[in-house]
Protein backbone atom coordinates (compact mmCIF):
# COMPACT_ATOMS: atom_id res chain seq x y z
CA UNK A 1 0.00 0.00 0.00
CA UNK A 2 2.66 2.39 0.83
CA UNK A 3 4.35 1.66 -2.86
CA UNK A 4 1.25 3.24 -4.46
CA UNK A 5 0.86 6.43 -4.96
CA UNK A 6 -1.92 8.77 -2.97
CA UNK A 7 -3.53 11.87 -3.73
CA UNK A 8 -6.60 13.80 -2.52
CA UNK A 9 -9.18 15.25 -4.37
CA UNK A 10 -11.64 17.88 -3.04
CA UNK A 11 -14.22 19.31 -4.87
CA UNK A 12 -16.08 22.45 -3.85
CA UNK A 13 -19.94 23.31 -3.81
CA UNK A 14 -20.19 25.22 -6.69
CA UNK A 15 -18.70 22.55 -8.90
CA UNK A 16 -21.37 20.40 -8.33
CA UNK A 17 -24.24 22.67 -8.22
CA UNK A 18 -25.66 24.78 -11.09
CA UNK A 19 -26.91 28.23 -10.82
CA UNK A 20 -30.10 27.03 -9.31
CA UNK A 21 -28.18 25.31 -5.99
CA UNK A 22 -29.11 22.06 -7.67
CA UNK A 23 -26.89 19.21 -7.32
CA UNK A 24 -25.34 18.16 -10.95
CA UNK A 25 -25.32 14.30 -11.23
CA UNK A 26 -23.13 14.02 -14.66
CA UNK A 27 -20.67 16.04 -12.62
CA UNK A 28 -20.23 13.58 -9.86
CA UNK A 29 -20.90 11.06 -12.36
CA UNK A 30 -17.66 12.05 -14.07
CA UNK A 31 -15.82 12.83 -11.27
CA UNK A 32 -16.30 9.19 -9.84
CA UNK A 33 -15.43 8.02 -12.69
CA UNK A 34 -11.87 10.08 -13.00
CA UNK A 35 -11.70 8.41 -9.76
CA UNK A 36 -12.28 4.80 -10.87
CA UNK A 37 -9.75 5.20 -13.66
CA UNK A 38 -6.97 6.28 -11.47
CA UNK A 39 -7.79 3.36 -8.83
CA UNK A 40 -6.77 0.84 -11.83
CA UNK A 41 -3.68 2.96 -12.38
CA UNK A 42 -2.97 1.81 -8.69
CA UNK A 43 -3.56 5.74 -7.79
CA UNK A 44 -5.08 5.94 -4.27
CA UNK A 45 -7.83 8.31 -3.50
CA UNK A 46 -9.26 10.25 -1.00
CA UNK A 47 -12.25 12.40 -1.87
CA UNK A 48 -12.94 15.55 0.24
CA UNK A 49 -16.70 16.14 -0.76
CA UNK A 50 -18.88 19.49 -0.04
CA UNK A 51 -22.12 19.93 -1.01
CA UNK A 52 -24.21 18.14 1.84
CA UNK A 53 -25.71 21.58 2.49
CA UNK A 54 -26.69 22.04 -0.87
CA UNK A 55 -28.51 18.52 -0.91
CA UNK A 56 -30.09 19.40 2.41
CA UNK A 57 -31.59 22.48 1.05
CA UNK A 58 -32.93 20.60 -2.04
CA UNK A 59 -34.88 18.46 0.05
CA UNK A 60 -36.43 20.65 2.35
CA UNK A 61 -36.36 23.66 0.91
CA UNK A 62 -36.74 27.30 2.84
CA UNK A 63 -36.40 26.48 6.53
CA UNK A 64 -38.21 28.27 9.53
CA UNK A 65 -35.12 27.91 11.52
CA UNK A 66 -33.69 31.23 12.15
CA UNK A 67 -30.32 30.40 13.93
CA UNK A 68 -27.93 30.10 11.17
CA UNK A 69 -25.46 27.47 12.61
CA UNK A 70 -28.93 25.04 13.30
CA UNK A 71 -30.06 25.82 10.07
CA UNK A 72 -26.55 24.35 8.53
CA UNK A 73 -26.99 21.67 11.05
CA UNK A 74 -30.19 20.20 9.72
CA UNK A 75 -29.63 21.09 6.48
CA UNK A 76 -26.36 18.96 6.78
CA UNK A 77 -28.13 15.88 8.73
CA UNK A 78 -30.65 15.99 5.70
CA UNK A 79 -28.16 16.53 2.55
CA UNK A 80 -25.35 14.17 3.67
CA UNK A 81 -26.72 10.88 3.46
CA UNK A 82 -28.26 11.85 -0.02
CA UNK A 83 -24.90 13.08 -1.05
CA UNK A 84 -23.19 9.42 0.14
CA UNK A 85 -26.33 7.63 -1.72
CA UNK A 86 -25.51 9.46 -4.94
CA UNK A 87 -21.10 8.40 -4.37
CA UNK A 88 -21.96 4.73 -2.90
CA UNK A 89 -24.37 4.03 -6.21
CA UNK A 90 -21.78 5.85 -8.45
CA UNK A 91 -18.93 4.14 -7.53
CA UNK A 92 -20.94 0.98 -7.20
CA UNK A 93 -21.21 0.98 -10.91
CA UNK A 94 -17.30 1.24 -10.77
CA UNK A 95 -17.32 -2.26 -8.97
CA UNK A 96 -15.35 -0.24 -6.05
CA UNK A 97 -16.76 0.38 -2.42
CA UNK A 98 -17.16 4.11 -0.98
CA UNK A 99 -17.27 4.73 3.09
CA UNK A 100 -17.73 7.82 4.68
CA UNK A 101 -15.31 9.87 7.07
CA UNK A 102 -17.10 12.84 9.06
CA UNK A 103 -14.79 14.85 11.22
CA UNK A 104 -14.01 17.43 13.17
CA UNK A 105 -10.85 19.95 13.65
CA UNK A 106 -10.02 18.14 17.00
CA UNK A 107 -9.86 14.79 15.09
CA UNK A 108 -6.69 16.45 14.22
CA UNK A 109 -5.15 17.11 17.28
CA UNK A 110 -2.21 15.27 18.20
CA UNK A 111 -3.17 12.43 20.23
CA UNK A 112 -5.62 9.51 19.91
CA UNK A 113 -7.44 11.90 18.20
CA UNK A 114 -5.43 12.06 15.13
CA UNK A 115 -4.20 8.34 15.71
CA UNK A 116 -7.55 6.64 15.68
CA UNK A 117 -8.02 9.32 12.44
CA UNK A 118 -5.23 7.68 10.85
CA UNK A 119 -6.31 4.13 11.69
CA UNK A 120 -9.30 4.97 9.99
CA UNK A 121 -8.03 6.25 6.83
CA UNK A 122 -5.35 3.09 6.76
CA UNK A 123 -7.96 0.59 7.41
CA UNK A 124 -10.02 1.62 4.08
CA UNK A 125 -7.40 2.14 2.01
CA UNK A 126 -5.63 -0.97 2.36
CA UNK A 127 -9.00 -2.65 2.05
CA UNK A 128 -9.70 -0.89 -1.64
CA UNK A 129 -12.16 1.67 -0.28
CA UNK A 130 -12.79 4.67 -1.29
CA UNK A 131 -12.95 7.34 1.52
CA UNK A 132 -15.35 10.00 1.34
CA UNK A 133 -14.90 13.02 3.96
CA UNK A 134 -16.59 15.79 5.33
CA UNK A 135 -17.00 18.08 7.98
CA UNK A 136 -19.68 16.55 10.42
CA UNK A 137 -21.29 19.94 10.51
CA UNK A 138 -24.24 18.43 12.64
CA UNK A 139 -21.88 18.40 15.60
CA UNK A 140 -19.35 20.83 15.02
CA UNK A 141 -18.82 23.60 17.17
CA UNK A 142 -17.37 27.12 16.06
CA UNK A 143 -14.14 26.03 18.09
CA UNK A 144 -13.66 22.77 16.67
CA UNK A 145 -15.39 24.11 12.92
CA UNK A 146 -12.85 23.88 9.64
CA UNK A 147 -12.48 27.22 8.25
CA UNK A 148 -13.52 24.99 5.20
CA UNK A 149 -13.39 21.83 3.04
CA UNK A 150 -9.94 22.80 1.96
CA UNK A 151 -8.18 23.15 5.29
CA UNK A 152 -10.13 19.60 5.36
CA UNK A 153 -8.40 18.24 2.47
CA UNK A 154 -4.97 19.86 3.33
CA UNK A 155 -4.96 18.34 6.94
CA UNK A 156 -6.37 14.85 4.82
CA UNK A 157 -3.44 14.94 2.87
CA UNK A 158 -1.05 15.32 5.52
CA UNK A 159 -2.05 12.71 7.49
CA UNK A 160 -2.47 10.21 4.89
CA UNK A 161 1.12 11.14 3.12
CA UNK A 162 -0.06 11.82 0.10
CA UNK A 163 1.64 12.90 -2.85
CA UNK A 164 -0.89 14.96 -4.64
CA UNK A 165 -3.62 17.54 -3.45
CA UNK A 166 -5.85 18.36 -6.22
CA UNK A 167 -8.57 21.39 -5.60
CA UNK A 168 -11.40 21.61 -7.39
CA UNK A 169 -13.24 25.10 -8.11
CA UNK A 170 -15.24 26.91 -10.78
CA UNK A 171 -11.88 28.76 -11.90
CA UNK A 172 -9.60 27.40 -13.86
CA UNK A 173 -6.85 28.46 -11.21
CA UNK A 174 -4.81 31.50 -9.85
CA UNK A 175 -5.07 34.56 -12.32
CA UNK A 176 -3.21 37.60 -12.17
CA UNK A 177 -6.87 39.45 -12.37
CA UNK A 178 -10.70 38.93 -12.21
CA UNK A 179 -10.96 35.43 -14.28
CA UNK A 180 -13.28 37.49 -16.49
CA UNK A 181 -11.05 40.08 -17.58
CA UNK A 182 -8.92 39.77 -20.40
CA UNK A 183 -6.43 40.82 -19.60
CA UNK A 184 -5.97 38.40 -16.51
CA UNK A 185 -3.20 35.58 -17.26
CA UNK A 186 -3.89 32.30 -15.43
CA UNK A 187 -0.44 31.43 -13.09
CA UNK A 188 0.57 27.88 -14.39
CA UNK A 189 3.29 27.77 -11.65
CA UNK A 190 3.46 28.94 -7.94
CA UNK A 191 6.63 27.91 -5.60
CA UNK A 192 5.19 27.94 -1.76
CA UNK A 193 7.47 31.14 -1.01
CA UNK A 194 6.37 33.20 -3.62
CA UNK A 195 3.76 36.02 -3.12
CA UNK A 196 1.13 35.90 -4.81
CA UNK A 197 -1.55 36.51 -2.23
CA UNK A 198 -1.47 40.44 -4.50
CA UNK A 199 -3.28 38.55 -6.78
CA UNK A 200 -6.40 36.75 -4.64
CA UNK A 201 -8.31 40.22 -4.14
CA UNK A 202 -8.92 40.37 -8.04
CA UNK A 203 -10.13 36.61 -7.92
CA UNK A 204 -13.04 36.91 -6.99
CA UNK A 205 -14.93 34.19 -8.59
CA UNK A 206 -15.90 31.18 -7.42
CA UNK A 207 -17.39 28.85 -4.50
CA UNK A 208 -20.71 31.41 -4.04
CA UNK A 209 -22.56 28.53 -1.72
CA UNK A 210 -19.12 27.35 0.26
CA UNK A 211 -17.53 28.89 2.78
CA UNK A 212 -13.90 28.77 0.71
CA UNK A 213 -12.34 31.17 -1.72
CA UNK A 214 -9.50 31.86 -3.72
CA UNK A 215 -7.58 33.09 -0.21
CA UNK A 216 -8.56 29.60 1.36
CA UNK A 217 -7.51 27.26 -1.51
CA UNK A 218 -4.18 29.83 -1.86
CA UNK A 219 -2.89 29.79 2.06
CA UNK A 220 -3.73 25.35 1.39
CA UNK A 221 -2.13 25.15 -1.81
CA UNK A 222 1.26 26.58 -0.52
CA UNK A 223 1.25 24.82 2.90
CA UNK A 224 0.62 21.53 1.34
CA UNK A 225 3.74 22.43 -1.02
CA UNK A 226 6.28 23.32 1.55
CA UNK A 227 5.40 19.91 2.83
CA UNK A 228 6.45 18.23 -0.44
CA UNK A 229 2.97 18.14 -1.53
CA UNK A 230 2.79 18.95 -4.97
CA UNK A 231 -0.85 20.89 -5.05
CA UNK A 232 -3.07 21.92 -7.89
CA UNK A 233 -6.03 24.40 -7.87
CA UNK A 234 -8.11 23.71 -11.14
CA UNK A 235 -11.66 23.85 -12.59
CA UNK A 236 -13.66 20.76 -11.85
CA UNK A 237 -16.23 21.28 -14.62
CA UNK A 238 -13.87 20.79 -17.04
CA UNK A 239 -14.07 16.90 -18.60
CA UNK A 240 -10.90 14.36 -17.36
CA UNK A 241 -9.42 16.90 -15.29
CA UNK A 242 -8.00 14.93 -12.75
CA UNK A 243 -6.81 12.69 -15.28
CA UNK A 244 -4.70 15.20 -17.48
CA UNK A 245 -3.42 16.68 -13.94
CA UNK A 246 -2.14 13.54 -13.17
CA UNK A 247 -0.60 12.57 -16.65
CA UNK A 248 1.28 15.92 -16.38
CA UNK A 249 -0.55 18.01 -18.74
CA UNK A 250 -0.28 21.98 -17.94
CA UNK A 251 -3.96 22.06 -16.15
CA UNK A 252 -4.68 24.78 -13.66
CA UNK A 253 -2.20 26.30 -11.26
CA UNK A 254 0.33 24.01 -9.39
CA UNK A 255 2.08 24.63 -6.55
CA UNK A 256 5.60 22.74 -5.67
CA UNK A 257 7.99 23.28 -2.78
């Protein structure tokens, strides 16, 4: 197991959603199936998943719950099993096995904590499954919250030694302006020690529903990458992403120590 290479994927709310807040089934459908191809390339994956909110919302529609951390918390108890139905019967199709991994920021902390984390993670991959992890936002609170999926997925990939950290937005990476201008020259290539945190004001695109942004997936990119974990952000709506990242095609913006 420790001979084949890992990587983690997370994908962000507004690749999977259209402009109505409706979940996009051909997009997880392809997504899983990115997924399936690299598992037969002996490519490991974890997949950090948003979008339970999303699913909750679908089902249930305007809630009378005024509180906005309850409101997340039953729109999250509602979407997340409908978000794990739509993986398990996508990757069933695969012929490969999902679980899913709900945590918390304290799962983190050094400790038992982190090492019954890690005995978690171990124990599915070296049985063939594919984890599937979220924030359990029906119990987290504001201490123990993620600032978002991607501190998630960077604090996934650490623990799990991975090799590659793939982000997945709406943009097709770091631009040097507004993705809409122009003008605006997508960065192909950030080290972890350069600055280019100038740049994140003018991108403003992107993740509308999540609580990420261009700063998030910037201040994960580079501290996955001075931990010799070579980190792309790139635009999950576009077909065999994953796939062309991973055969070394120029997709997106990649960040190296």
């Amino acid at each position: 197991m420790k001979e084949k290479r890992r990587i983690v994927i997370k994908v962000g709310t507004h690749v999977i959603t259209n402009n109505d807040d409706r979940i996009v089934h051909p997009i997880l459908k392809n997504l899983v199936s990115q997924i399936a191809q690299l598992y037969e390339n002996d490519i490991i994956t974890v997949l950090v998943s948003s979008g339970s909110v999303i699913a909750g919302k679908e089902i249930i529609g305007e809630c009378n719950i005024t509180e906005k951390s309850t409101r997340r918390q039953v729109y999250s108890a509602v979407g997340q099993p409908r978000m794990m139905r739509h993986y398990y019967t996508l990757f069933r199709d695969w012929g490969l096995r999902c679980a899913q991994v709900l945590a918390t920021k304290k799962d983190f902390s050094p400790g038992n904590h982190r090492k019954n984390m890690v005995n978690c993670y171990e124990g599915l991959l070296s049985e063939g499954i594919i984890p599937v992890a979220n924030e359990d936002d029906t119990v987290s609170l504001t201490m123990s919250m993620f600032s978002d999926n991607d501190e998630l997925a960077g604090l996934v990939a650490e623990l799990i030694h991975a090799d590659t950290l793939i982000i997945l937005t709406d943009a097709e990476g770091l631009y040097t302006g507004h993705p809409d201008d122009e003008n605006s020259i997508l960065i192909n290539h950030v080290k972890c020690d350069e600055d280019v945190e100038k740049y994140v004001q003018k991108n403003l695109k992107g993740e509308a529903q999540g609580r990420g942004g261009m700063k998030s997936k910037l201040s994960i990119a580079k501290k996955a990458a001075a931990k010799n974990i070579t980190t792309y952000i790139a635009n999950g709506k576009r077909e065999n992403v994953i796939i062309d990242i991973m055969e070394g095609k120029k997709i997106g913006t990649k960040f190296t120590a």
